[in-house]
PDB file of N, CA and C in Angstrom:
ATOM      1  N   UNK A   1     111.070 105.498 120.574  1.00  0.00           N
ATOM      2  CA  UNK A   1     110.303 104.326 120.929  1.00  0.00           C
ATOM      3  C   UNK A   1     109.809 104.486 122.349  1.00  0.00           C
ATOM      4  N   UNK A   2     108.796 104.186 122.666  1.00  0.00           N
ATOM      5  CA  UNK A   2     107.874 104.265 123.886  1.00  0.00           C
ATOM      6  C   UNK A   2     108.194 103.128 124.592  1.00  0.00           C
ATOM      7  N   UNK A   3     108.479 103.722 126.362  1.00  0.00           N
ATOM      8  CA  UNK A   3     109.132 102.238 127.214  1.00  0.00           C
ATOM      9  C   UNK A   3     108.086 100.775 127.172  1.00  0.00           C
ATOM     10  N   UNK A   4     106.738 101.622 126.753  1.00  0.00           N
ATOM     11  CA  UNK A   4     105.889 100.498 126.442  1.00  0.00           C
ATOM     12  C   UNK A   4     105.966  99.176 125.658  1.00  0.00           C
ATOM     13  N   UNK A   5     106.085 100.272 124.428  1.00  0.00           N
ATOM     14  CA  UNK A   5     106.373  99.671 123.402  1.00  0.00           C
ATOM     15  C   UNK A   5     107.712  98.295 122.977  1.00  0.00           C
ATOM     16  N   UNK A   6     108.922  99.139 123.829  1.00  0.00           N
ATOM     17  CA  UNK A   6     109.956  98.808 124.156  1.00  0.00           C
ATOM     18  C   UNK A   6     109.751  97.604 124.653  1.00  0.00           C
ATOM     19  N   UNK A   7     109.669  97.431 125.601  1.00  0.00           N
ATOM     20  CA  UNK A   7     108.969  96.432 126.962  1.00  0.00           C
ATOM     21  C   UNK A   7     108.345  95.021 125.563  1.00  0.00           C
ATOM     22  N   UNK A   8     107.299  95.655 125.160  1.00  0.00           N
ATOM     23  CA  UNK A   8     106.246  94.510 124.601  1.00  0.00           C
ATOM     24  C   UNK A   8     107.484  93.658 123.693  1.00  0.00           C
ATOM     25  N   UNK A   9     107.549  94.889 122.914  1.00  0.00           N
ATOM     26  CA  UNK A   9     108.834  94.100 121.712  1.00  0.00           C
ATOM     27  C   UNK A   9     110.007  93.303 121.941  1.00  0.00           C
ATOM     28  N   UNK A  10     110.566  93.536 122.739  1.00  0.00           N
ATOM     29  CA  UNK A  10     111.592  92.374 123.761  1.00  0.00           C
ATOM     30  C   UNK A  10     110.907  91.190 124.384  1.00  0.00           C
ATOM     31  N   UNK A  11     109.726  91.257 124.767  1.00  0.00           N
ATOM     32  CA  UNK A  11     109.301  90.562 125.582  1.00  0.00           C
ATOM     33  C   UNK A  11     108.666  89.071 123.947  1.00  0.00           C
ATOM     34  N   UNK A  12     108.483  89.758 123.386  1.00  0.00           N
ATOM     35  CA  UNK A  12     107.663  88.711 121.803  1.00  0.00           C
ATOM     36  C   UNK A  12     108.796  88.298 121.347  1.00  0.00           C
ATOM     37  N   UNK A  13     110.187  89.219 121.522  1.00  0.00           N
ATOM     38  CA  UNK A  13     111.441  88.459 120.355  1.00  0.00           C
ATOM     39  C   UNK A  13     111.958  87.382 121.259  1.00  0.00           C
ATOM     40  N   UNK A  14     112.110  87.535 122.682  1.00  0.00           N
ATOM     41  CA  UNK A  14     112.755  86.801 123.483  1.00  0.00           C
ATOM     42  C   UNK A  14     111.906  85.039 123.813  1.00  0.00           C
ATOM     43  N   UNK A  15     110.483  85.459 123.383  1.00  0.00           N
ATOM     44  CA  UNK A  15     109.380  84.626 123.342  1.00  0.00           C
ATOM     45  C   UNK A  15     109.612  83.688 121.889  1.00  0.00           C
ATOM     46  N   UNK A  16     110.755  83.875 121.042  1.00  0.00           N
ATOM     47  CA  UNK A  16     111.178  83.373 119.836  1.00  0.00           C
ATOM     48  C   UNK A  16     110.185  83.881 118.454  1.00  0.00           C
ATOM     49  N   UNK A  17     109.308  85.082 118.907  1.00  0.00           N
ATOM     50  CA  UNK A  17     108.538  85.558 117.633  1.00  0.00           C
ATOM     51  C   UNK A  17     109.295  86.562 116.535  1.00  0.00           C
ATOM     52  N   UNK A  18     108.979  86.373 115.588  1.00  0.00           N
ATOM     53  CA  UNK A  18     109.543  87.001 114.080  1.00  0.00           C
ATOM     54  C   UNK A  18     109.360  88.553 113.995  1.00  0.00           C
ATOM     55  N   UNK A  19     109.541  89.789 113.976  1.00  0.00           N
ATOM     56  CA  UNK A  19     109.720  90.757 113.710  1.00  0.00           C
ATOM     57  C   UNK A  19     109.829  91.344 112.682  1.00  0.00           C
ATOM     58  N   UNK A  20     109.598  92.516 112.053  1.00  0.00           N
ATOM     59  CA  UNK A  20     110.501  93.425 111.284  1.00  0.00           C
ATOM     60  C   UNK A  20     109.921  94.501 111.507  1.00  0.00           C
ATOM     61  N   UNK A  21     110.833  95.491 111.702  1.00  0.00           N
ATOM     62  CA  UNK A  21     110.761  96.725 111.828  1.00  0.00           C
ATOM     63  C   UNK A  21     110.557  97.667 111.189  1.00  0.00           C
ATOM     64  N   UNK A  22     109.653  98.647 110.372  1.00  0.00           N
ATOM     65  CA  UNK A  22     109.717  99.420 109.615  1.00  0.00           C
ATOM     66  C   UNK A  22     108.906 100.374 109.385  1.00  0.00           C
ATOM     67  N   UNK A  23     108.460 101.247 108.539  1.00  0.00           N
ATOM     68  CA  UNK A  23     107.865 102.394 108.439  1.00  0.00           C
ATOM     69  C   UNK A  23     106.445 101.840 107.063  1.00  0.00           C
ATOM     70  N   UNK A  24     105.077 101.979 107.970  1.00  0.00           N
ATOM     71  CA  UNK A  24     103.892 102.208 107.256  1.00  0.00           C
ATOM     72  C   UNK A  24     103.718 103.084 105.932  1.00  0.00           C
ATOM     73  N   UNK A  25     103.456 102.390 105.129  1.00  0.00           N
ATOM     74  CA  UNK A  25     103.337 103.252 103.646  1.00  0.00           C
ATOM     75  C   UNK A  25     101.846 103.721 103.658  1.00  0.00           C
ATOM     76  N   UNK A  26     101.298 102.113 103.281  1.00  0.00           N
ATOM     77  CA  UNK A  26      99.826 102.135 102.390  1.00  0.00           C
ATOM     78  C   UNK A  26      99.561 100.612 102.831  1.00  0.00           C
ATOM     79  N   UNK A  27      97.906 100.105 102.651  1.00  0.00           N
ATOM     80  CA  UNK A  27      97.346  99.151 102.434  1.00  0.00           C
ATOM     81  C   UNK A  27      96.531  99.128 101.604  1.00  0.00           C
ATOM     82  N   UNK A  28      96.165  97.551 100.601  1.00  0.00           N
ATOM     83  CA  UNK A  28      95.236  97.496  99.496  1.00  0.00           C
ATOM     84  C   UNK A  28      94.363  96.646 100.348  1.00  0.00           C
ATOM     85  N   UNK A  29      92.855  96.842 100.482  1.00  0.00           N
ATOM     86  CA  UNK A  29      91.909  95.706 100.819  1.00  0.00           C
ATOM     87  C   UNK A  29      91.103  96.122  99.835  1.00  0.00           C
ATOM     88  N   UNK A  30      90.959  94.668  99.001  1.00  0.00           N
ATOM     89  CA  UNK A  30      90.087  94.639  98.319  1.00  0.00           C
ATOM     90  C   UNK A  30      89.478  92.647  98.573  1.00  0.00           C
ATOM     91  N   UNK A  31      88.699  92.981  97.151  1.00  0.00           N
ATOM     92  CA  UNK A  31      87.585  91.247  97.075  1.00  0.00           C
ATOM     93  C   UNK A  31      88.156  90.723  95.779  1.00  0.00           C
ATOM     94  N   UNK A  32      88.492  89.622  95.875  1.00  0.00           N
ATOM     95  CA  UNK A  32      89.067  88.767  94.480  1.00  0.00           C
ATOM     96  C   UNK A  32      88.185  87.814  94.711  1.00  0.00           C
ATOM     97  N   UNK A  33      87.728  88.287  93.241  1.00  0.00           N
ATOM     98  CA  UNK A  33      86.550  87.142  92.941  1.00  0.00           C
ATOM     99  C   UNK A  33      87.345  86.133  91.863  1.00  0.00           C
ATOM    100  N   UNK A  34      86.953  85.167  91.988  1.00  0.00           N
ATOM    101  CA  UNK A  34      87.203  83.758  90.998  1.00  0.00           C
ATOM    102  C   UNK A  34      86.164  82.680  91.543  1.00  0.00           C
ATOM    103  N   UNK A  35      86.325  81.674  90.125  1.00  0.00           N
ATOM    104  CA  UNK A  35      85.643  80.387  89.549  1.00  0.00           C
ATOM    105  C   UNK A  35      85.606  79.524  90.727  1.00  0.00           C
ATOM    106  N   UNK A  36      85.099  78.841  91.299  1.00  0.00           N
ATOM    107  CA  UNK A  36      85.607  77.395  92.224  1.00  0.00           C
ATOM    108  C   UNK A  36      85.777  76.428  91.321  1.00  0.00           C
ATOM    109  N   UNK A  37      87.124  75.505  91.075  1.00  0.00           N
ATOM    110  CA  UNK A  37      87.145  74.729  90.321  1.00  0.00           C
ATOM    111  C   UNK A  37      86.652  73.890  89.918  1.00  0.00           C
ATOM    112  N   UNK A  38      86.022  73.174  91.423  1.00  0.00           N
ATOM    113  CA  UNK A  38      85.170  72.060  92.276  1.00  0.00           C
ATOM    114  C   UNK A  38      83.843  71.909  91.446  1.00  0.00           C
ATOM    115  N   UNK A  39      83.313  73.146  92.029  1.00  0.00           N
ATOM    116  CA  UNK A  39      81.658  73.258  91.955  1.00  0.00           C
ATOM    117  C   UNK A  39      81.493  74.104  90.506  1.00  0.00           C
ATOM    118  N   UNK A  40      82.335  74.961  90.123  1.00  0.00           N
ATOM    119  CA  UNK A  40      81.902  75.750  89.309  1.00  0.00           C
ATOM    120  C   UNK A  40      81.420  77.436  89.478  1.00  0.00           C
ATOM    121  N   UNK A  41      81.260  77.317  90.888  1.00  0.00           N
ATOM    122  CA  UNK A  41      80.526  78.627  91.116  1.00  0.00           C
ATOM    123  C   UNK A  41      81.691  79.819  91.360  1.00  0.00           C
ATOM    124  N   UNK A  42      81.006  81.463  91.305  1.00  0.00           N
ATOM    125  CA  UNK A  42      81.984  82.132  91.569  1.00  0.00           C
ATOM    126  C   UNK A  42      82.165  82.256  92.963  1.00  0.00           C
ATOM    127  N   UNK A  43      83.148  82.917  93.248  1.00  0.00           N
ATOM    128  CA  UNK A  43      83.314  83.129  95.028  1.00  0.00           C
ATOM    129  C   UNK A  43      84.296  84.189  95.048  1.00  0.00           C
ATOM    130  N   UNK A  44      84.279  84.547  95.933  1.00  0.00           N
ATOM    131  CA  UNK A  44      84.992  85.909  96.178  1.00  0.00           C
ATOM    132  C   UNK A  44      85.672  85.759  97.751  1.00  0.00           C
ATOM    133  N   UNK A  45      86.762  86.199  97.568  1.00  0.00           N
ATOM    134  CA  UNK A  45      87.985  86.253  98.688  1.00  0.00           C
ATOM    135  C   UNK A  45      88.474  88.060  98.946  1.00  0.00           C
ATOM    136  N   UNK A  46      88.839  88.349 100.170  1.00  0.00           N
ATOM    137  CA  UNK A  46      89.281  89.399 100.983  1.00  0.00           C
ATOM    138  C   UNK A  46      90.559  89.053 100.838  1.00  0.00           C
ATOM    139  N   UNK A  47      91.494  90.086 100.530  1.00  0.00           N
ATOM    140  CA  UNK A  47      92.629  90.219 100.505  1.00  0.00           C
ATOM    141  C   UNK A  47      93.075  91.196 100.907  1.00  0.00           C
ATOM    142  N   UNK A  48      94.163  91.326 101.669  1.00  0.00           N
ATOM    143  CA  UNK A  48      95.276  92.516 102.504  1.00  0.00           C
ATOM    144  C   UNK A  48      96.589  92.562 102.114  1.00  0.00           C
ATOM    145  N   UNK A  49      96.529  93.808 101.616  1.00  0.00           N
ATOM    146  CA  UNK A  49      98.224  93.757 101.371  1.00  0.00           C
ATOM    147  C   UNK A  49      99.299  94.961 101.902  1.00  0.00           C
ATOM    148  N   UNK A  50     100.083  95.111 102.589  1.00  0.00           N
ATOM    149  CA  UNK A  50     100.523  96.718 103.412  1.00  0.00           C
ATOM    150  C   UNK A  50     101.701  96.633 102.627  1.00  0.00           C
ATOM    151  N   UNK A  51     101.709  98.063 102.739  1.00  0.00           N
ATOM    152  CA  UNK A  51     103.723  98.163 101.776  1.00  0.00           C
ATOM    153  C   UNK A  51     103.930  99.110 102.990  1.00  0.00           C
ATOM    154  N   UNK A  52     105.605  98.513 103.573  1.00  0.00           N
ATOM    155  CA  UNK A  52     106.143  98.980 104.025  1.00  0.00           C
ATOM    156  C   UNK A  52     107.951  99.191 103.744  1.00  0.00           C
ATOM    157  N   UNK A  53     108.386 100.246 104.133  1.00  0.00           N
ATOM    158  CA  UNK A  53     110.115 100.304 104.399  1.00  0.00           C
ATOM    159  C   UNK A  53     110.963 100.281 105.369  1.00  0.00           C
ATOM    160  N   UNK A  54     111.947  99.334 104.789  1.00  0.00           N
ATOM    161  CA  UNK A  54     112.707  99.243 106.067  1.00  0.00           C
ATOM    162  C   UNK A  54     113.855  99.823 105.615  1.00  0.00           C
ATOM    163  N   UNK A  55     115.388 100.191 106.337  1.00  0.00           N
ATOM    164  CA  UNK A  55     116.271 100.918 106.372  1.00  0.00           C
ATOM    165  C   UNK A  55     117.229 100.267 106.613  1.00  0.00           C
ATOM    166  N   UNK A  56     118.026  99.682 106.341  1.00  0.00           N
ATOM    167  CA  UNK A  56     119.401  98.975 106.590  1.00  0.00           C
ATOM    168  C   UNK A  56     120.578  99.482 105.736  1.00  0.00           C
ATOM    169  N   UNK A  57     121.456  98.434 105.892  1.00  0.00           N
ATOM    170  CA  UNK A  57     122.970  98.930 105.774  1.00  0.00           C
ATOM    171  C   UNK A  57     122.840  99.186 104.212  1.00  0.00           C
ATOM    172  N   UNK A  58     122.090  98.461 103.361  1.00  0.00           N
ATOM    173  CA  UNK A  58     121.862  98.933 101.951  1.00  0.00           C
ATOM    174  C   UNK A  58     120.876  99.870 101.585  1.00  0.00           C
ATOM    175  N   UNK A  59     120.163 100.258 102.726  1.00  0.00           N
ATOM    176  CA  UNK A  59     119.613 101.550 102.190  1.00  0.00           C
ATOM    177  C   UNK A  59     117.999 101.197 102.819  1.00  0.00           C
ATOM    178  N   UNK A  60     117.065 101.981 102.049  1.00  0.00           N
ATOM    179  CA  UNK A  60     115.807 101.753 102.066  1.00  0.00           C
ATOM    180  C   UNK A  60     115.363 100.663 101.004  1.00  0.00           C
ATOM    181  N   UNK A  61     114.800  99.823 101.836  1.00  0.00           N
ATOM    182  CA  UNK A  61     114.203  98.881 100.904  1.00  0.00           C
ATOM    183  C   UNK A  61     112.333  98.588 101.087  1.00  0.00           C
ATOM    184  N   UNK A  62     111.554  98.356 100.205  1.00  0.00           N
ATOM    185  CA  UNK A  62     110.318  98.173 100.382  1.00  0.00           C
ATOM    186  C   UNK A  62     109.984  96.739 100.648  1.00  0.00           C
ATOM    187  N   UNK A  63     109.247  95.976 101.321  1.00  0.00           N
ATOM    188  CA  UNK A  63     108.002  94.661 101.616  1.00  0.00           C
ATOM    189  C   UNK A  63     106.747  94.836 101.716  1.00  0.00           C
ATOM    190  N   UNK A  64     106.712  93.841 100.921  1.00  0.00           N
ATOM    191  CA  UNK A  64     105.154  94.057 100.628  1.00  0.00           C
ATOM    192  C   UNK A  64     104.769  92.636 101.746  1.00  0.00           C
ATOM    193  N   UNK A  65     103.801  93.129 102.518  1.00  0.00           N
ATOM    194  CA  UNK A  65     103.045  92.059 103.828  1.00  0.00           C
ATOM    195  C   UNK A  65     101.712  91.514 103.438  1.00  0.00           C
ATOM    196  N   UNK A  66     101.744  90.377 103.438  1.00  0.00           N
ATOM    197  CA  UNK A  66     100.309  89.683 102.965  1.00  0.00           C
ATOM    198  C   UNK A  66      99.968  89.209 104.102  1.00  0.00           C
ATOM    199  N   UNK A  67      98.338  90.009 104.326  1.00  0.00           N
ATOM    200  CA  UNK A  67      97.685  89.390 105.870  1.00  0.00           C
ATOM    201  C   UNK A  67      96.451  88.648 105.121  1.00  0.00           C
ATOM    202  N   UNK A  68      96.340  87.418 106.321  1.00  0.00           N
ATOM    203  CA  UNK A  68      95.169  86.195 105.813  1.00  0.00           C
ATOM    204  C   UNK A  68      93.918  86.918 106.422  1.00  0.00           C
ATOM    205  N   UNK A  69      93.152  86.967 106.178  1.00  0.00           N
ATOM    206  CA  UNK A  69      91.753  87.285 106.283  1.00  0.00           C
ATOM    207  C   UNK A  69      90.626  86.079 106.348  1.00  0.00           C
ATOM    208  N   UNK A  70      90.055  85.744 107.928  1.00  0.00           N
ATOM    209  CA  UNK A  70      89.153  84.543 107.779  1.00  0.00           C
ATOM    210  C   UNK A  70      88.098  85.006 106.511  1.00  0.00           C
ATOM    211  N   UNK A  71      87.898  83.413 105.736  1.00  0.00           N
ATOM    212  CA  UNK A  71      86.665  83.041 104.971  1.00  0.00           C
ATOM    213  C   UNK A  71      85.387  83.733 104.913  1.00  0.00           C
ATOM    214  N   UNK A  72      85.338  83.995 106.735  1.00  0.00           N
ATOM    215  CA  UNK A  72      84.146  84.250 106.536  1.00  0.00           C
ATOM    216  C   UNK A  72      83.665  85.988 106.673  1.00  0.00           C
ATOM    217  N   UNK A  73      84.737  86.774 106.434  1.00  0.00           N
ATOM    218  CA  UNK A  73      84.832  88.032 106.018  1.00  0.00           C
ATOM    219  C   UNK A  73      84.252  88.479 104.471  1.00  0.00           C
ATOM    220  N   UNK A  74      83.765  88.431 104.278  1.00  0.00           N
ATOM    221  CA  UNK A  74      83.173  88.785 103.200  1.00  0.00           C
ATOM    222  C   UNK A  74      82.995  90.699 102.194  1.00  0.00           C
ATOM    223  N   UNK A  75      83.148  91.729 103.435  1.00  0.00           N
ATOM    224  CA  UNK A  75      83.206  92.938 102.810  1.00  0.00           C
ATOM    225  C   UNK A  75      84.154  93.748 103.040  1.00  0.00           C
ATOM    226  N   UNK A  76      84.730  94.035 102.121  1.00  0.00           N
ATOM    227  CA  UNK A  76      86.600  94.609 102.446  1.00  0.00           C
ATOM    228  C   UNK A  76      86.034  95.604 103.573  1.00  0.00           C
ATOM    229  N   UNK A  77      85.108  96.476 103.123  1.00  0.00           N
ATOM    230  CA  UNK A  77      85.143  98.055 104.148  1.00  0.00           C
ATOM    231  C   UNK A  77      85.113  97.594 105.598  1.00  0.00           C
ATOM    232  N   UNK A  78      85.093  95.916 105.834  1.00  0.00           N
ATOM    233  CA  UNK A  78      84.616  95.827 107.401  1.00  0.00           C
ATOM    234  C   UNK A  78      86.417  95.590 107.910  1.00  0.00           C
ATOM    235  N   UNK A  79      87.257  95.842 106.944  1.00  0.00           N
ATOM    236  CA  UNK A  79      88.506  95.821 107.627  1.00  0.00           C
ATOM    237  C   UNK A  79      89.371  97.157 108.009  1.00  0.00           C
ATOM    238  N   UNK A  80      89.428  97.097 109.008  1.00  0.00           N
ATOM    239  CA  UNK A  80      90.011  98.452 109.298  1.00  0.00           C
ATOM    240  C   UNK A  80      91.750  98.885 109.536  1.00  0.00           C
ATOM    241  N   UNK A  81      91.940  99.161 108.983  1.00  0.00           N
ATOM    242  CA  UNK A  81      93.596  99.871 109.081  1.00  0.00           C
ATOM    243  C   UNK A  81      93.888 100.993 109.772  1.00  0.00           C
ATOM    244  N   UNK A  82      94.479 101.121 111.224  1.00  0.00           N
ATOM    245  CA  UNK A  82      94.617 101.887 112.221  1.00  0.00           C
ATOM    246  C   UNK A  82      95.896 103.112 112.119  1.00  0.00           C
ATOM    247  N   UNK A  83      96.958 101.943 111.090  1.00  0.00           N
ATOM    248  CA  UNK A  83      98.105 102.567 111.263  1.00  0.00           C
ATOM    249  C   UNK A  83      98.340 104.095 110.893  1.00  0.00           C
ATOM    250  N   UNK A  84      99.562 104.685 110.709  1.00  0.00           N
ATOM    251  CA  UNK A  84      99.782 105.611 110.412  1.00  0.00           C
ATOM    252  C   UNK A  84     100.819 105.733 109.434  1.00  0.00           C
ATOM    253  N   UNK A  85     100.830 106.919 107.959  1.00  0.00           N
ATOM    254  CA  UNK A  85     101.492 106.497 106.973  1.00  0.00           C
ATOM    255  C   UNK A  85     102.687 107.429 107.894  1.00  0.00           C
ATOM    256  N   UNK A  86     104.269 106.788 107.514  1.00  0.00           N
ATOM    257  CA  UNK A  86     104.972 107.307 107.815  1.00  0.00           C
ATOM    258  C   UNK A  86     105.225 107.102 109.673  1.00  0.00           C
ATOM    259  N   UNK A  87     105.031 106.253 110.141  1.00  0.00           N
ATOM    260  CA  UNK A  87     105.010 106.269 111.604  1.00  0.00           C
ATOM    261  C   UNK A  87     105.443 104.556 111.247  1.00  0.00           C
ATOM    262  N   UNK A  88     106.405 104.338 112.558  1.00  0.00           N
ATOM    263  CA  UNK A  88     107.495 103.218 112.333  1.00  0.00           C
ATOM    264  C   UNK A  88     106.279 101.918 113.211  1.00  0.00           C
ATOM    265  N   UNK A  89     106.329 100.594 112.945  1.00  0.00           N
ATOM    266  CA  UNK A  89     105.907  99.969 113.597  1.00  0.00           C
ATOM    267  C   UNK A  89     107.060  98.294 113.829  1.00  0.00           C
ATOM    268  N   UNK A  90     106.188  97.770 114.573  1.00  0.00           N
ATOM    269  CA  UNK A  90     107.160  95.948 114.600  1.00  0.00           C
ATOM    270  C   UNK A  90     106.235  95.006 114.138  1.00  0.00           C
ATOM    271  N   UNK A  91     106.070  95.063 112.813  1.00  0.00           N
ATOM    272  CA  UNK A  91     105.156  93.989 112.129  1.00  0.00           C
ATOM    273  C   UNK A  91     105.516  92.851 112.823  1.00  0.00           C
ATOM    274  N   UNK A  92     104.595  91.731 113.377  1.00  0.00           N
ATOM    275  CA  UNK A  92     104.823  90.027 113.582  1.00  0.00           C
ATOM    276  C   UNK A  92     104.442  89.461 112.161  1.00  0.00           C
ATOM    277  N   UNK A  93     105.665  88.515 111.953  1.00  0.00           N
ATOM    278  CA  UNK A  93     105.639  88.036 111.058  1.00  0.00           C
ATOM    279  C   UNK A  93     105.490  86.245 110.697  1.00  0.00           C
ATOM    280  N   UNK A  94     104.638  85.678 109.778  1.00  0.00           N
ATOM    281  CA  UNK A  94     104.803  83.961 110.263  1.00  0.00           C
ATOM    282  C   UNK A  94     106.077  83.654 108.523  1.00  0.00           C
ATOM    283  N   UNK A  95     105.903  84.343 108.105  1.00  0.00           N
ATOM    284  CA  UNK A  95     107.078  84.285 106.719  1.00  0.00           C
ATOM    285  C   UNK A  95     107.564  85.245 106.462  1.00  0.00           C
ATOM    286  N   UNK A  96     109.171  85.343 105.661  1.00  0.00           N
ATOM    287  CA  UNK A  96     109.900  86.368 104.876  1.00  0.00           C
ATOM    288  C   UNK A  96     110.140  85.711 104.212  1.00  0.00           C
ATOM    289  N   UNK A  97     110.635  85.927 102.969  1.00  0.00           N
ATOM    290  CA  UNK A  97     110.740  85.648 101.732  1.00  0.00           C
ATOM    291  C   UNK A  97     111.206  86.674 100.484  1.00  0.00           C
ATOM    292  N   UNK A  98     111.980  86.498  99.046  1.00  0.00           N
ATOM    293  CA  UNK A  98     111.978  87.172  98.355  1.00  0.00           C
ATOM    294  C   UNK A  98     111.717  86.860  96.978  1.00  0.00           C
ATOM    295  N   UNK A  99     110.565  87.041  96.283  1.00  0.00           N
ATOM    296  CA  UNK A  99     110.399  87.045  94.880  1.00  0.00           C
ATOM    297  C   UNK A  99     110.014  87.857  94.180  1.00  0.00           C
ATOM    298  N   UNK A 100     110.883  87.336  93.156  1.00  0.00           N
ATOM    299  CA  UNK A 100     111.109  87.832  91.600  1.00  0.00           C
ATOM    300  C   UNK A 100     111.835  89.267  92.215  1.00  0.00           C
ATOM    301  N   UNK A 101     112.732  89.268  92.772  1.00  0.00           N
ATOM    302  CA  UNK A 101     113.472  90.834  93.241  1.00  0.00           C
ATOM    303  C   UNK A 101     113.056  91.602  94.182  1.00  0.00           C
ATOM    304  N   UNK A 102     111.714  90.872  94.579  1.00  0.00           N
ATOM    305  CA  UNK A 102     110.799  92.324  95.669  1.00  0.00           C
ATOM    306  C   UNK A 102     110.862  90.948  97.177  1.00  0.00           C
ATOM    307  N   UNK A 103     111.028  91.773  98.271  1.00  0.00           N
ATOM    308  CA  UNK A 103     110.621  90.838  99.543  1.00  0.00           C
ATOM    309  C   UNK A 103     109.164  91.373  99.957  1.00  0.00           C
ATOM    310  N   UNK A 104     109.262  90.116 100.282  1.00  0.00           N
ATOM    311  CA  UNK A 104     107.760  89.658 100.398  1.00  0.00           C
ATOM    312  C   UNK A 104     107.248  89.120 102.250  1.00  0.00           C
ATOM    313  N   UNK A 105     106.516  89.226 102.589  1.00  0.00           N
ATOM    314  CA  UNK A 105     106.202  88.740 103.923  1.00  0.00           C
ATOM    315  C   UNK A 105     104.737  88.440 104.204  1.00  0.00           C
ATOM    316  N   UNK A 106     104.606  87.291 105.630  1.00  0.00           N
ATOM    317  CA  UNK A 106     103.546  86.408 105.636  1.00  0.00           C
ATOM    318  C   UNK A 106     103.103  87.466 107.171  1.00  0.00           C
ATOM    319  N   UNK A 107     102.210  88.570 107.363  1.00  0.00           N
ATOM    320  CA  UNK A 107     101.874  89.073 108.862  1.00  0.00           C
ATOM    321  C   UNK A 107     100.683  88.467 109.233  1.00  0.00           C
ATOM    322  N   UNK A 108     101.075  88.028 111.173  1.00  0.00           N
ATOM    323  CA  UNK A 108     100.219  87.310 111.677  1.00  0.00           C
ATOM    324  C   UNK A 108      98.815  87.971 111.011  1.00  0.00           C
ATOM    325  N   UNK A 109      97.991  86.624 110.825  1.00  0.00           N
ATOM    326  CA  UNK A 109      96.294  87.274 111.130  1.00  0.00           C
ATOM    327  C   UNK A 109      95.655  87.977 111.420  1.00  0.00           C
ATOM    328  N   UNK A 110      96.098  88.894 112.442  1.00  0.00           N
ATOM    329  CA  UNK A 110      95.554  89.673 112.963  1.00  0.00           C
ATOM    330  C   UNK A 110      96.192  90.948 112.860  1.00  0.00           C
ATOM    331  N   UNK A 111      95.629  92.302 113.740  1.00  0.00           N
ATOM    332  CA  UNK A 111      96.547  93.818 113.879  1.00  0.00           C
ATOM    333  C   UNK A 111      96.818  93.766 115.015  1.00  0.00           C
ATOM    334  N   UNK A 112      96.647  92.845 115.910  1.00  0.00           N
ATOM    335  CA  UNK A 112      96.437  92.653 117.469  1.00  0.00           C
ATOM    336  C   UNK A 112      97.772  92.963 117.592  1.00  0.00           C
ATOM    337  N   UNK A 113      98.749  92.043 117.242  1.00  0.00           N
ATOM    338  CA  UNK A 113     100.776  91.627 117.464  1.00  0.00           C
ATOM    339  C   UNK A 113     101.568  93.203 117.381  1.00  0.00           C
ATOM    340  N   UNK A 114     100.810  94.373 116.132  1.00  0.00           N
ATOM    341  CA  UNK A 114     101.586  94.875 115.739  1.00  0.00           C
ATOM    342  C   UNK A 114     101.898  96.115 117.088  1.00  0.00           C
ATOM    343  N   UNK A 115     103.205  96.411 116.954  1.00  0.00           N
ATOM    344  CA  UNK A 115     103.533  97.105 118.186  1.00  0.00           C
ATOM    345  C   UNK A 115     103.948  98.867 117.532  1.00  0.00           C
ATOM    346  N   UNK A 116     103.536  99.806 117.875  1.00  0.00           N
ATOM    347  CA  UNK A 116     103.825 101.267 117.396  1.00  0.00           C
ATOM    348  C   UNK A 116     105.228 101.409 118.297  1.00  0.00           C
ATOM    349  N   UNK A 117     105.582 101.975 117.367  1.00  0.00           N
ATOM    350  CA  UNK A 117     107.310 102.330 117.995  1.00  0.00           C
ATOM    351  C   UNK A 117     107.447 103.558 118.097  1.00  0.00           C
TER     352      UNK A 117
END
């Protein structure tokens, strides 16, 4: 871990922000289109999803991270994914959670928070 890095990440947990630590897999960005119930019309939504692993006392386990994407994003290719597969990072997180057997997580809005370790 880089004293940088180090530094930032103490400085956000001590600030009372959410963490998890783990190793970059993959990301899905794609467009989900559906009905509006309202109006009727179709519409289409940007969606982000990263799989990552973390390592604890039970082993390796996978989370899958769901990032919000403003409305007014409209073409997946304009989202860019910096990370690196296999290179550890400190996801910020606004939820954890576990369903149906798999954990699940809510990452801030943005790629701004995330810290390379």
């Amino acid at each position: 871990m880089s004293t940088s890095g180090e530094k930032q990440l103490l400085e956000a947990i001590l600030e009372g922000q959410l963490f998890i630590v783990a190793e970059y897999r993959a990301s899905n960005v794609c467009k989900r289109e559906f009905v509006d119930k309202e109006d009727g019309k179709a519409k289409g939504k940007v969606s982000v999803r990263h799989l990552i692993e973390m390592s604890g006392s039970r082993g390796i386990d996978s989370v899958t991270l769901f990032q919000s994407v403003p409305e007014t994003v409209t073409d997946p290719d304009s989202i860019k994914i910096d990370w690196v597969k296999g290179k550890r990072y400190a996801f910020p997180l606004v939820s954890i959670g576990r369903e149906k057997g798999k954990n699940t997580s809510g990452l801030l809005d943005t790629n701004r928070g995330v810290i390379p370790l």
